[in-house]
N, C-alpha and C. Protein backbone atom coordinates (compact mmCIF):
# COMPACT_ATOMS: atom_id res chain seq x y z
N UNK A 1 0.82 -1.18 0.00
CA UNK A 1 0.00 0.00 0.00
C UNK A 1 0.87 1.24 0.00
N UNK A 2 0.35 2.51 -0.33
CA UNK A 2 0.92 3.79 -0.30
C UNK A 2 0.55 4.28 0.79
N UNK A 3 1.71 4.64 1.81
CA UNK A 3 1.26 5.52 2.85
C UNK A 3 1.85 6.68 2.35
N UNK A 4 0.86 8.21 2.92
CA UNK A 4 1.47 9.37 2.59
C UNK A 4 2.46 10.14 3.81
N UNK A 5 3.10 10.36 3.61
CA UNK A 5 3.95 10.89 4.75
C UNK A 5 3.60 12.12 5.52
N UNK A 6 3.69 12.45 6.57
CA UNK A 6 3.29 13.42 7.67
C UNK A 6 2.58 14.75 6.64
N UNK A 7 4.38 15.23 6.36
CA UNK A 7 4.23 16.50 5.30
C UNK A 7 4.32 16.14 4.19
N UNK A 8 3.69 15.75 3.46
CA UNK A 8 4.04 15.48 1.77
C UNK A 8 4.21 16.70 1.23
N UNK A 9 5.76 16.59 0.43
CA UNK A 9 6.99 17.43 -0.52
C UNK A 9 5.85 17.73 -1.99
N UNK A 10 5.62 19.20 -1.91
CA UNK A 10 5.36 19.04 -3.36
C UNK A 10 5.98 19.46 -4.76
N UNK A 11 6.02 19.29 -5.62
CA UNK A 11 7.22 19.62 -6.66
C UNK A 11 7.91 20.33 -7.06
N UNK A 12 7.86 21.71 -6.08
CA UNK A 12 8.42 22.75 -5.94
C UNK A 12 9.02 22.59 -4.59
N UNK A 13 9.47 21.70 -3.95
CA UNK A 13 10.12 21.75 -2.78
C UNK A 13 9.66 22.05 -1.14
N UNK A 14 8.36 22.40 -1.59
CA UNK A 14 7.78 23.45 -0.38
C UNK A 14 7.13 21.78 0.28
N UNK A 15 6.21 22.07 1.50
CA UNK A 15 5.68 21.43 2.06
C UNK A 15 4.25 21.37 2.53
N UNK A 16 3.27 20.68 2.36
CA UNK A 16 2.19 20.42 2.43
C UNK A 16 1.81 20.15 3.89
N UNK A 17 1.18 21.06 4.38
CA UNK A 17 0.80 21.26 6.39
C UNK A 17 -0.67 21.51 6.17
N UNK A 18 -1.29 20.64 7.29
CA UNK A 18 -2.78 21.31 7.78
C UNK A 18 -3.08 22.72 7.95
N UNK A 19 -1.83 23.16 7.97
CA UNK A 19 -2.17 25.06 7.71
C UNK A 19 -2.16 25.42 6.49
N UNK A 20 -1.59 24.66 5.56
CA UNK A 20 -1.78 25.41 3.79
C UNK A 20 -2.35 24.34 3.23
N UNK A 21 -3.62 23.18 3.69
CA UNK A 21 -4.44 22.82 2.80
C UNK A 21 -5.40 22.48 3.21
N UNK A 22 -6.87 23.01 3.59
CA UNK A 22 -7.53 21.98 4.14
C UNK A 22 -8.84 22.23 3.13
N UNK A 23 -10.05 21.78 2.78
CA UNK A 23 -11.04 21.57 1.79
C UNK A 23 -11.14 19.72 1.62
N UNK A 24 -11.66 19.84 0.25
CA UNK A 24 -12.10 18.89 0.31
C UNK A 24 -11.31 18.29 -1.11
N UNK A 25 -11.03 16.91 -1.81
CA UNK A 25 -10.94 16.50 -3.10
C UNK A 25 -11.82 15.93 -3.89
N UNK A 26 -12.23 16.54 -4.78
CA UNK A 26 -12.75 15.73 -6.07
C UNK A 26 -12.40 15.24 -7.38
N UNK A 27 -12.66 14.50 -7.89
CA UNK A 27 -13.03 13.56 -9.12
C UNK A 27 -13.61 13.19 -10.04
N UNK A 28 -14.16 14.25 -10.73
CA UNK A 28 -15.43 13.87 -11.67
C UNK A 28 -15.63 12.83 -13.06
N UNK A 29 -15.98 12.05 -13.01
CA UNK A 29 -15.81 11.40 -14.55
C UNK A 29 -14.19 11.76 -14.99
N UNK A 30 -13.36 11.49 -14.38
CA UNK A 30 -11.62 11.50 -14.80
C UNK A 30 -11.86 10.45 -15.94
N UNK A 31 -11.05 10.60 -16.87
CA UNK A 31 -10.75 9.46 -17.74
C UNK A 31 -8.75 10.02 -18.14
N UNK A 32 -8.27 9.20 -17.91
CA UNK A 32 -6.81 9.16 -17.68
C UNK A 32 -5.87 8.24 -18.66
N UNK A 33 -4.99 8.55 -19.55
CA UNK A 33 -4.08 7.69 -20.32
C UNK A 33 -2.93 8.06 -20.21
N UNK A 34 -1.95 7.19 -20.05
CA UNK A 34 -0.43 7.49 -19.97
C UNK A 34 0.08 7.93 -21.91
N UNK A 35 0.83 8.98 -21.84
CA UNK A 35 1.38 9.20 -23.04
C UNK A 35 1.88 8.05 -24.04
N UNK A 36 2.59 6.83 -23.15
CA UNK A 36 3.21 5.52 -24.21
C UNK A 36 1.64 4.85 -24.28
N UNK A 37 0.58 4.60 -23.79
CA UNK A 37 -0.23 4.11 -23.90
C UNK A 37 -1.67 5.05 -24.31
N UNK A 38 -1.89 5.92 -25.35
CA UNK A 38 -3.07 6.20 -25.44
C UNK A 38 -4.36 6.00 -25.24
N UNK A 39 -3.79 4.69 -26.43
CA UNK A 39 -5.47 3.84 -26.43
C UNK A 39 -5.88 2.97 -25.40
N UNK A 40 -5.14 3.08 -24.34
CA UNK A 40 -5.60 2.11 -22.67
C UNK A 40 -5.78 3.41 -22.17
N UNK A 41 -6.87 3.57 -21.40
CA UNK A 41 -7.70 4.14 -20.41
C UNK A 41 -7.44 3.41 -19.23
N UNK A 42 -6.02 3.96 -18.20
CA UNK A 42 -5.85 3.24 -16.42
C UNK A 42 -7.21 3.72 -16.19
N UNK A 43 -7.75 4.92 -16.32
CA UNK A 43 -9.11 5.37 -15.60
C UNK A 43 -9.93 5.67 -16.79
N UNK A 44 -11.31 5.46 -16.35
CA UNK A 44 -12.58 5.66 -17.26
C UNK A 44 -13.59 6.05 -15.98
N UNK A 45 -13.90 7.32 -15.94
CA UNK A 45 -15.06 7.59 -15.64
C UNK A 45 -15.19 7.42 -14.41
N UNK A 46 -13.70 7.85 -13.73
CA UNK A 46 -13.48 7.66 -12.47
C UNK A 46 -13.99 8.85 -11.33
N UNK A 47 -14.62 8.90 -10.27
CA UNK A 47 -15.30 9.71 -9.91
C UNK A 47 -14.47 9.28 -7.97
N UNK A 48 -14.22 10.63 -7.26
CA UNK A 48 -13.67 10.17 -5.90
C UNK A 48 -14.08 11.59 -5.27
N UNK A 49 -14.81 11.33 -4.06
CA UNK A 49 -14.85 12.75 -3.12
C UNK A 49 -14.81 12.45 -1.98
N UNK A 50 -13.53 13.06 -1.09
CA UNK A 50 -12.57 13.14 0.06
C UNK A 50 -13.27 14.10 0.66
N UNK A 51 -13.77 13.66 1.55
CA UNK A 51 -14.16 15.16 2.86
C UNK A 51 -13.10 15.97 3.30
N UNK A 52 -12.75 16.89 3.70
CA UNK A 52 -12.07 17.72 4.44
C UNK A 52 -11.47 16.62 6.24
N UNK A 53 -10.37 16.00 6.26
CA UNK A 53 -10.30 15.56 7.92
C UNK A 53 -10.87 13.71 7.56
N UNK A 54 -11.10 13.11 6.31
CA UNK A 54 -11.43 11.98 6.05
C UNK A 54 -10.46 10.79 5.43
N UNK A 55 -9.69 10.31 6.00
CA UNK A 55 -9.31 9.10 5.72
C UNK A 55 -9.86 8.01 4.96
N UNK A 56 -8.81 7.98 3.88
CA UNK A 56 -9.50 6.96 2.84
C UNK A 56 -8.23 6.15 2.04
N UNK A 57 -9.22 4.70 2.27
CA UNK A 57 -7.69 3.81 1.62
C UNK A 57 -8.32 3.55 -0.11
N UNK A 58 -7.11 3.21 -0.95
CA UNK A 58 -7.74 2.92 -2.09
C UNK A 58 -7.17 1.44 -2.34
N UNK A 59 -7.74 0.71 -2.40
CA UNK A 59 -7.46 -0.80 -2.39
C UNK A 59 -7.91 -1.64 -4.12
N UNK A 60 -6.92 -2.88 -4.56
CA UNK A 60 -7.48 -3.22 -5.70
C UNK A 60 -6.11 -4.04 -6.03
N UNK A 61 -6.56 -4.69 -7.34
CA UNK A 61 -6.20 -5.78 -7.59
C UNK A 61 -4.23 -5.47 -8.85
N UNK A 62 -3.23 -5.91 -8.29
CA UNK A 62 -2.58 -4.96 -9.71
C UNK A 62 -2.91 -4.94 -10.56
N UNK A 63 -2.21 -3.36 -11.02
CA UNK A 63 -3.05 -2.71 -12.14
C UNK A 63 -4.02 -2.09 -13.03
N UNK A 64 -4.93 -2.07 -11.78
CA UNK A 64 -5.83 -1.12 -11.58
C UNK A 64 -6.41 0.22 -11.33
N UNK A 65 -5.01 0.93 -11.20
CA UNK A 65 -5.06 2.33 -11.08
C UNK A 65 -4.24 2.99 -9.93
N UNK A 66 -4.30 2.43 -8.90
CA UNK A 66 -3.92 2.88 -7.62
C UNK A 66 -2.61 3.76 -7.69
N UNK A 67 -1.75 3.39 -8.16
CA UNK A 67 -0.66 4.37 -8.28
C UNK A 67 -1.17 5.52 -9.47
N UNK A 68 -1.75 5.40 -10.31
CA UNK A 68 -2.08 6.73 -11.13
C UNK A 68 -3.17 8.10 -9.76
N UNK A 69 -4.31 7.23 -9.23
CA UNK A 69 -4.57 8.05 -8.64
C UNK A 69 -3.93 8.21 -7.64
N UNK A 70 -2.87 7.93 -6.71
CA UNK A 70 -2.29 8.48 -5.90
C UNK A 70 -1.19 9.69 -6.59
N UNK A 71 -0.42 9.59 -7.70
CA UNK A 71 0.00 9.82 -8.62
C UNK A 71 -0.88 11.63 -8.67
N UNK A 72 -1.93 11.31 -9.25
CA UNK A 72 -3.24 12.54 -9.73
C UNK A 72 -3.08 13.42 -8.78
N UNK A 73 -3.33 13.20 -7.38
CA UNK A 73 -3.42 13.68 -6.02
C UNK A 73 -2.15 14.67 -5.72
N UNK A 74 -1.04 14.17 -5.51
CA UNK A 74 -0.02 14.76 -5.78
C UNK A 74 -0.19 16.04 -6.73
């Protein structure tokens, strides 16, 4: 599984704290393809909403997505 770390680093170096993010995440109908793979869809019509303070695991079988949407999130 992916655990996220305390402060997760974001790609500018800075750091991600309960003081510079709190709301909520959404997902609407995502449909997602990696550049070497066009014509495969990892996601179709993928839909996810995170409360604000809500813990959520994403669980599944390999190759099913899990690292793209943890990936997205980031």
């Amino acid at each position: 599984y992916l655990e996220m770390p305390e402060s997760p680093m974001m790609s500018n170096g800075t750091h991600i704290t309960n003081e510079t993010f709190n709301g909520n995440i959404s997902f609407n109908n995502v449909k997602f393809s990696y550049p070497t793979r066009p014509d495969f869809q990892v996601l179709k019509d993928f839909n996810l909403n995170i409360q604000a303070g809500q813990t959520v695991a994403i669980v599944g079988t390999s190759g099913n997505g899990k690292s793209t949407i943890a990936a997205l999130l980031e």
